[in-house]
Protein backbone atom coordinates (compact mmCIF):
# COMPACT_ATOMS: atom_id res chain seq x y z
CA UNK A 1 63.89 102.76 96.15
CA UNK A 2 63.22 106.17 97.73
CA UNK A 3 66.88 108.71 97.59
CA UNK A 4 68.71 109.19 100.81
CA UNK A 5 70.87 111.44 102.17
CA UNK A 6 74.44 109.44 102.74
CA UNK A 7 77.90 110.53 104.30
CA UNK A 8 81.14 109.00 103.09
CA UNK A 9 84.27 108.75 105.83
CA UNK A 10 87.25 108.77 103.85
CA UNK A 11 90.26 109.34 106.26
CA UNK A 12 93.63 108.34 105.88
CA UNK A 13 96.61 109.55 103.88
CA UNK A 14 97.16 109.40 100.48
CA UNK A 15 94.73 109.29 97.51
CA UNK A 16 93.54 105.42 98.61
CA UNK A 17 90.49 105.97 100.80
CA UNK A 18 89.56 109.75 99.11
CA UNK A 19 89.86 108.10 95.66
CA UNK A 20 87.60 104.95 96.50
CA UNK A 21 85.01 106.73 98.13
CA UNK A 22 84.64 109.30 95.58
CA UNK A 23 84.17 105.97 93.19
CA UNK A 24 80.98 104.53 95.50
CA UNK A 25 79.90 108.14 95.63
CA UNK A 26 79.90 108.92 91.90
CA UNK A 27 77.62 105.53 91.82
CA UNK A 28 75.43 106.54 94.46
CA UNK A 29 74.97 109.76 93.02
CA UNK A 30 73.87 108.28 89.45
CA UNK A 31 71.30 106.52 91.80
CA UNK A 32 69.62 110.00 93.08
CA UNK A 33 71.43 109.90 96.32
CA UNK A 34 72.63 112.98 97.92
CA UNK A 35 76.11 111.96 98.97
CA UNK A 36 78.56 113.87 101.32
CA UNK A 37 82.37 113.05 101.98
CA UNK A 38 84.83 113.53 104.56
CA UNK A 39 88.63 113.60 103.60
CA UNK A 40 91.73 114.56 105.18
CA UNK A 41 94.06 113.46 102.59
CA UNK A 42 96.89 116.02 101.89
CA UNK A 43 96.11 115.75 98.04
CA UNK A 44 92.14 116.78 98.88
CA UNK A 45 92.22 120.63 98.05
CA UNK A 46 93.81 119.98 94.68
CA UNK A 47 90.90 117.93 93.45
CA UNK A 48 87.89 118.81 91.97
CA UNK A 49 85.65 117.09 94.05
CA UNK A 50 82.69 119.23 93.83
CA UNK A 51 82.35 118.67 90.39
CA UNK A 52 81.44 115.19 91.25
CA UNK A 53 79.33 115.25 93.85
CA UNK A 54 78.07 119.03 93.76
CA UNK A 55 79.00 122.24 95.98
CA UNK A 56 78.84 122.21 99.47
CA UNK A 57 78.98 118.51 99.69
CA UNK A 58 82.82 117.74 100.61
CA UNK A 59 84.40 118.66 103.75
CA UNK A 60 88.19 118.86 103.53
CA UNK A 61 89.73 118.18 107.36
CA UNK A 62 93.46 119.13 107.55
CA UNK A 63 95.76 116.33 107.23
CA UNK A 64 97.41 117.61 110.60
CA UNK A 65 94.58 117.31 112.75
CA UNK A 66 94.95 115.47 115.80
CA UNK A 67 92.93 112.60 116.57
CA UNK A 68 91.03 114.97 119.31
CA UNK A 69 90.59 117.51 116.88
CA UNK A 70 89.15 114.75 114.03
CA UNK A 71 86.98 113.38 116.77
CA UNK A 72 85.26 116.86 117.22
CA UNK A 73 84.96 117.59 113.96
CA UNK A 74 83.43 114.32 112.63
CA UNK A 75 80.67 114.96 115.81
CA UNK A 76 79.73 117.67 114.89
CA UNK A 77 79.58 117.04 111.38
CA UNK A 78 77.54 114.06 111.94
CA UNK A 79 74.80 116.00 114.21
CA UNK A 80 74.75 118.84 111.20
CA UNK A 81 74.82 116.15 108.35
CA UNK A 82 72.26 113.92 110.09
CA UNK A 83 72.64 111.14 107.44
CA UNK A 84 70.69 108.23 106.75
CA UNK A 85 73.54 105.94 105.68
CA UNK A 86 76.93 106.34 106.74
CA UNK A 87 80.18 104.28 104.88
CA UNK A 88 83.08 104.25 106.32
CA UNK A 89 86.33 103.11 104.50
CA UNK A 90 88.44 100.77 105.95
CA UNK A 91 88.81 101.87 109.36
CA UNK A 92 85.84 100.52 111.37
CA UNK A 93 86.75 102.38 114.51
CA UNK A 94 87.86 105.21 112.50
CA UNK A 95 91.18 106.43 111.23
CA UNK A 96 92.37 107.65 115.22
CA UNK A 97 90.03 105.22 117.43
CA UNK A 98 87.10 108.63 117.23
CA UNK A 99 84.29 106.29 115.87
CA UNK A 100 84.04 103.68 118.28
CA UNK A 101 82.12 105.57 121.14
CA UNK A 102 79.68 107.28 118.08
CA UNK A 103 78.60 103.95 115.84
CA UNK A 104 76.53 102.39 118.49
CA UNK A 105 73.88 105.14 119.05
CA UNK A 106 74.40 106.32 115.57
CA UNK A 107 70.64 106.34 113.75
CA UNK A 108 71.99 106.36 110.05
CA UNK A 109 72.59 102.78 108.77
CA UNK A 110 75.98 102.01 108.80
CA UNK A 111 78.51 100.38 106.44
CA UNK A 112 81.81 99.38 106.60
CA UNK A 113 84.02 99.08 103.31
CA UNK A 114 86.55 96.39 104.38
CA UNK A 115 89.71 95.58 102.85
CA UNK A 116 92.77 93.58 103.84
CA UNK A 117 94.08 94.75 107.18
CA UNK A 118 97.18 93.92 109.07
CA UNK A 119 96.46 91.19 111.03
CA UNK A 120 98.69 92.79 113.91
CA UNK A 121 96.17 96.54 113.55
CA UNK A 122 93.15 93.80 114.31
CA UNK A 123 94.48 92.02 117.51
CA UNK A 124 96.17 95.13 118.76
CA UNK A 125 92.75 97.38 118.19
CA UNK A 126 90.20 94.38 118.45
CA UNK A 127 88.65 95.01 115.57
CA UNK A 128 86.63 92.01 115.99
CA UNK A 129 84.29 93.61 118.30
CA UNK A 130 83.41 96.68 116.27
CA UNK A 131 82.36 95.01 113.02
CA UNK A 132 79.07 94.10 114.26
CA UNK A 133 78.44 97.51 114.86
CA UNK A 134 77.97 97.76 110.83
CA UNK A 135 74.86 97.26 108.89
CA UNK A 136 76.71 95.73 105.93
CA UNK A 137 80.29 95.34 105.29
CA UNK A 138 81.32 95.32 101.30
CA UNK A 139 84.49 93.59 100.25
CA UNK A 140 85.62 95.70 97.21
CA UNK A 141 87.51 92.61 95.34
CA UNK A 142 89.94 91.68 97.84
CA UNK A 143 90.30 89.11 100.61
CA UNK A 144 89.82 90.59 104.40
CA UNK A 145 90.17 89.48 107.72
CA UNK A 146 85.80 89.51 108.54
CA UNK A 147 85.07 88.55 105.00
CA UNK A 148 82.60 85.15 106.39
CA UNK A 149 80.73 87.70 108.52
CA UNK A 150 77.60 86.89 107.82
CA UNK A 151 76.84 90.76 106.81
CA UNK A 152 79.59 90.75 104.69
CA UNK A 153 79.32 91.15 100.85
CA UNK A 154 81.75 90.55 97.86
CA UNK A 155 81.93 93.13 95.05
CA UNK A 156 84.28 93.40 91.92
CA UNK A 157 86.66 96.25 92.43
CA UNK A 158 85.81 99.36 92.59
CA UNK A 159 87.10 102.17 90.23
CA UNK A 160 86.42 105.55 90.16
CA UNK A 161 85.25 105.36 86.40
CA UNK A 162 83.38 102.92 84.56
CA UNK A 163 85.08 101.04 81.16
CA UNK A 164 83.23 103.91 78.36
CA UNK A 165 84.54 107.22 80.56
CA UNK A 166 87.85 106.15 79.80
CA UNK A 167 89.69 108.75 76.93
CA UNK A 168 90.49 106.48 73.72
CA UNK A 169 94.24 105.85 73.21
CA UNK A 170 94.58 108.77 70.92
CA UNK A 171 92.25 111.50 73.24
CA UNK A 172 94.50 110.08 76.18
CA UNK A 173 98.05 110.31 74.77
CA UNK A 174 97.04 113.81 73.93
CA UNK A 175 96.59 114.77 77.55
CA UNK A 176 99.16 113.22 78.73
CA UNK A 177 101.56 116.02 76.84
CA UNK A 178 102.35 113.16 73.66
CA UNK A 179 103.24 115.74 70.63
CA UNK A 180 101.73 114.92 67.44
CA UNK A 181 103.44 113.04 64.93
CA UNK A 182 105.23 111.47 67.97
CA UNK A 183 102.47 108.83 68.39
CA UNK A 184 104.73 105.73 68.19
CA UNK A 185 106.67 106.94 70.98
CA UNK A 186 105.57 105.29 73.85
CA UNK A 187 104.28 106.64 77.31
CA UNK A 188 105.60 105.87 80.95
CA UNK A 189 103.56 107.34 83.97
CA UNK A 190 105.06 107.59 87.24
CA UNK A 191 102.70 107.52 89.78
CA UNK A 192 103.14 110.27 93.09
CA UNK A 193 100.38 109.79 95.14
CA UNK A 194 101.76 109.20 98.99
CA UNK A 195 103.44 110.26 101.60
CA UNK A 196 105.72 113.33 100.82
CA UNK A 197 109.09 111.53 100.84
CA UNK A 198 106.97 109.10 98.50
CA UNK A 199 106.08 111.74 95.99
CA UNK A 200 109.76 113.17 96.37
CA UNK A 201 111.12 109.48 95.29
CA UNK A 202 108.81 109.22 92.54
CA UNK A 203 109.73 112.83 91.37
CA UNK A 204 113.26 111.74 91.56
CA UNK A 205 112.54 108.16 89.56
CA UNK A 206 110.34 110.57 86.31
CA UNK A 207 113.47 112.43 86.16
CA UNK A 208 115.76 109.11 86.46
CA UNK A 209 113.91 107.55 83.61
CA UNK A 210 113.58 110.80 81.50
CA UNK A 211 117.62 110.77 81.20
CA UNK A 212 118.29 107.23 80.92
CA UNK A 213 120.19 106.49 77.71
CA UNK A 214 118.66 103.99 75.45
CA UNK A 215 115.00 105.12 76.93
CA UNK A 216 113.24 106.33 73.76
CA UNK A 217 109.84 107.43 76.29
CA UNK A 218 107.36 110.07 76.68
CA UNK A 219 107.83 109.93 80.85
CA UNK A 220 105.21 111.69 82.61
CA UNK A 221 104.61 112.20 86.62
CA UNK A 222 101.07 112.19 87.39
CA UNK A 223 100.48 113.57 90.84
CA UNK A 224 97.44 115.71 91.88
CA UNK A 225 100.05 118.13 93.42
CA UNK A 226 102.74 118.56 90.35
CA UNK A 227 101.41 119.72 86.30
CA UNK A 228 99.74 118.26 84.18
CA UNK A 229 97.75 117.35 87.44
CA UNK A 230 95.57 114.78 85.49
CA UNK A 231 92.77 113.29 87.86
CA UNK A 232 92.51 110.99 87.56
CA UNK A 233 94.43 108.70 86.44
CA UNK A 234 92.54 106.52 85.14
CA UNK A 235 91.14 108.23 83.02
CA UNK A 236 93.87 108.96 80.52
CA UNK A 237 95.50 104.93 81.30
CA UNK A 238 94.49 103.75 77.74
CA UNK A 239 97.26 106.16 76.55
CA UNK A 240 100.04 104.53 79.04
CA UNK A 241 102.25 102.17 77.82
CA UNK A 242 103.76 101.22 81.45
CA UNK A 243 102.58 102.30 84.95
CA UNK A 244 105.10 103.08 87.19
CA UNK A 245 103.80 103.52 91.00
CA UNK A 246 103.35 101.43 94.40
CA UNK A 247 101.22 99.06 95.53
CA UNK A 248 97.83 100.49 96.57
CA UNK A 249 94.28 98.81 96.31
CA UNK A 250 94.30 101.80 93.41
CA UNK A 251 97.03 102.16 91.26
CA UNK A 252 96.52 97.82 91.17
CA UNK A 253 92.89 97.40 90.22
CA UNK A 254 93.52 100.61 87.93
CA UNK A 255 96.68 98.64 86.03
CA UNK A 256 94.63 95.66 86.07
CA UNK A 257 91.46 96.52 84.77
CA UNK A 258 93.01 98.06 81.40
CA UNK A 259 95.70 95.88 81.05
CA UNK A 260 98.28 98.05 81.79
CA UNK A 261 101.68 96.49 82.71
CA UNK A 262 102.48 97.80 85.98
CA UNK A 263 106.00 97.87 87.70
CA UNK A 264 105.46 99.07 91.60
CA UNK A 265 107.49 99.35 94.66
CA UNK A 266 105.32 97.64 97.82
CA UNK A 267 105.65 100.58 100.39
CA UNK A 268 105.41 99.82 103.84
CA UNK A 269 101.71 101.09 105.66
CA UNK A 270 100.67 100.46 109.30
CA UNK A 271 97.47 99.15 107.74
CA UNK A 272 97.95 97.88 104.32
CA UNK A 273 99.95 95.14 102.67
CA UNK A 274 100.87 96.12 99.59
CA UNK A 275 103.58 93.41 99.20
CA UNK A 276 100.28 90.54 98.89
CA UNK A 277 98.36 92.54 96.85
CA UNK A 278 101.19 92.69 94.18
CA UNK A 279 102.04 90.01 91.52
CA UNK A 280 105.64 88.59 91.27
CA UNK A 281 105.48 89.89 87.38
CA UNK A 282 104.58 93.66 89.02
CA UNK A 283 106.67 93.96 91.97
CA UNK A 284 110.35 95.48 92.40
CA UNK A 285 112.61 96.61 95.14
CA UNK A 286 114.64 99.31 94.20
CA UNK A 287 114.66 102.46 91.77
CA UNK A 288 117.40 100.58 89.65
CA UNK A 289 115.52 97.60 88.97
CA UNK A 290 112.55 99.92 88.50
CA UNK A 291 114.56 101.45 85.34
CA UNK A 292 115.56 97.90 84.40
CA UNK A 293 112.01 96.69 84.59
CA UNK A 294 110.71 99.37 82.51
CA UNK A 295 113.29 98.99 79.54
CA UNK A 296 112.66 95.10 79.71
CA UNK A 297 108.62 95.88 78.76
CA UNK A 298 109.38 98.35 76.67
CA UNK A 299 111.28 96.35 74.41
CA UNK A 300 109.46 93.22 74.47
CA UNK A 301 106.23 95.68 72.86
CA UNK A 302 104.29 93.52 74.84
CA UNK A 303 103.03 97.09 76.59
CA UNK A 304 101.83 99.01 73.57
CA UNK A 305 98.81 100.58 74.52
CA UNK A 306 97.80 100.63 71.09
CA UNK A 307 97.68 96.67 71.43
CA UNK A 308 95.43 96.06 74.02
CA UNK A 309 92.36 95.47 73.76
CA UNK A 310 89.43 97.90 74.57
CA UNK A 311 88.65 97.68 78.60
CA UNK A 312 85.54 96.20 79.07
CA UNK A 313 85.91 95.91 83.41
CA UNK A 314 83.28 95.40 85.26
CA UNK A 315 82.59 98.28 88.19
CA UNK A 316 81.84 96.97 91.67
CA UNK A 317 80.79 100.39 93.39
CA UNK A 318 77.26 99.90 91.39
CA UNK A 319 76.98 96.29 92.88
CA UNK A 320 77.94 98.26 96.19
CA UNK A 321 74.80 100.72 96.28
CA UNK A 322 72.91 97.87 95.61
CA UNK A 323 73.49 96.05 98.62
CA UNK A 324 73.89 99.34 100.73
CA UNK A 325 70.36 100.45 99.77
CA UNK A 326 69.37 96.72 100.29
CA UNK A 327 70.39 97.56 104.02
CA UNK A 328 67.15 99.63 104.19
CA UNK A 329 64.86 96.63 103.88
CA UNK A 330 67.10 94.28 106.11
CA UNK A 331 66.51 96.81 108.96
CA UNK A 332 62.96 97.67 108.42
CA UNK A 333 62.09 93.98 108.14
């Protein structure tokens, strides 16, 4: 399979859609593909992205573009860029409507990554009638509304590192700020990766659960935008005892894949549904029973990092590049 020259759309707020395109592009790139991304999440200039997919390939838009202003910008990236395959995350008409009159004379193949939507964003936008627009459309490991299309493909999740990048418990307590001789202590993240208020709640929660009385925890709040600014996450979850955060596609298949008990607040999104994505064992309502939840695991030990066993997830972003560069032969044929 000869390399190709792709461009990843990852619009929308948060770390979501930045974080899970940077996972298919860290795949792509172990492939030989050149890979560009998009981004206008707030949290983009923090990140080293350019370590990952090499200088000069990421273009940060400002988060307070308007959608005029991200419709010019993504044209004129597109006629500079001139890619071969073009992904788009989520949003098949793009992020502010600024795809739909661009996709159908568009020469790169295109690909849709598509997740659960709100069924009341698909009737209101009709949806429906841009999806066959797309070359392919990957299901990362979760149901969606066009999954039967018959273009669509199911993947495992996708995570933005495979099972042997992750730090060992000992390597990942260590950078998560765990003094030594302390290593029985155990370690609860809070995760601050949304909307500002969002990160200002979970701020507020670290320090809730740092002072609670009877709360013998190393708590730690791992945001891009606040110290240690560990990115990411993932990497160091081996060394959590209990993951404290919401309910994005993320922060779940994260929790999930290494076992890690998770205790999350579904926050409400124009676009996602956190609140189905969520297990009755991992979801809460308030701060209060957040603290609650956490001292119930903690005591039980049935979250000691130390006890579970070594991931051994399977990655669905290298399935993904599969059946992207599969989309070559489909159109040539």
């Amino acid at each position: 399979m000869s390399k190709e020259h792709w461009l990843l759309y990852a619009l929308g707020g948060g770390l979501g859609h930045l974080t899970r395109s940077m996972a298919l592009g860290r795949a792509a790139r172990q492939r030989g593909h050149r890979v560009e991304l998009v981004t206008n999440s707030p949290f983009a200039p923090e990140l080293p992205l350019e370590t990952e997919l090499g200088e000069g390939n990421v273009h940060r838009l400002g988060a307070e573009l308007d959608k005029h202003a991200v419709r010019e910008a993504i044209e004129q990236l597109l006629d500079r860029v001139r890619p071969e395959v073009f992904v788009v995350d989520t949003f098949p008409r793009g992020l502010g409507g600024e795809l739909a009159p661009l996709l159908p004379g568009m020469k790169a193949r295109k690909v849709l990554v598509h997740r659960d939507l709100h069924p009341d964003y698909v009737e209101r936008f009709g949806l429906a009638r841009f999806i066959d627009t797309f070359d392919r459309l990957i299901v990362p490991g979760e149901p969606a509304p066009f999954a039967h299309h018959p273009r669509a493909a199911s993947t495992p999740p996708w995570l933005l590192l495979d099972a042997g990048e992750l730090l060992d418990v000992p390597t990942a307590r260590r950078k998560l700020g765990v003094p030594a001789g302390e290593e029985m202590v155990p370690v609860v993240a809070v995760l601050a990766c949304g909307r500002p208020e969002e990160v200002e709640e979970s701020a507020a929660l670290a320090e809730t659960l740092q002072r609670a009385p009877n709360l013998r925890a190393f708590v730690r709040l791992l945001s891009p935008s606040a110290p240690p600014r560990l990115w990411p996450a993932l990497s160091v979850m081996r060394g959590i005892d209990v993951l404290v955060g919401a309910g994005g596609y993320n922060t779940v298949q994260e929790a999930r894949a290494t076992g890690t008990p998770l205790v999350a607040i579904a926050q409400p999104r124009l676009y996602d549904r956190q609140a189905l994505r969520l297990r009755a064992s991992e979801r809460i309502s308030s701060l209060d029973e957040a603290l609650e939840r956490v001292r119930v695991l903690l005591r039980s030990g049935s979250s000691a990092c130390s006890e579970r066993p070594v991931p051994s997830y399977v990655n669905g972003t290298h399935e993904a590049v599969r059946l992207i560069e599969e989309t070559r032969t489909a159109r040539s044929g």
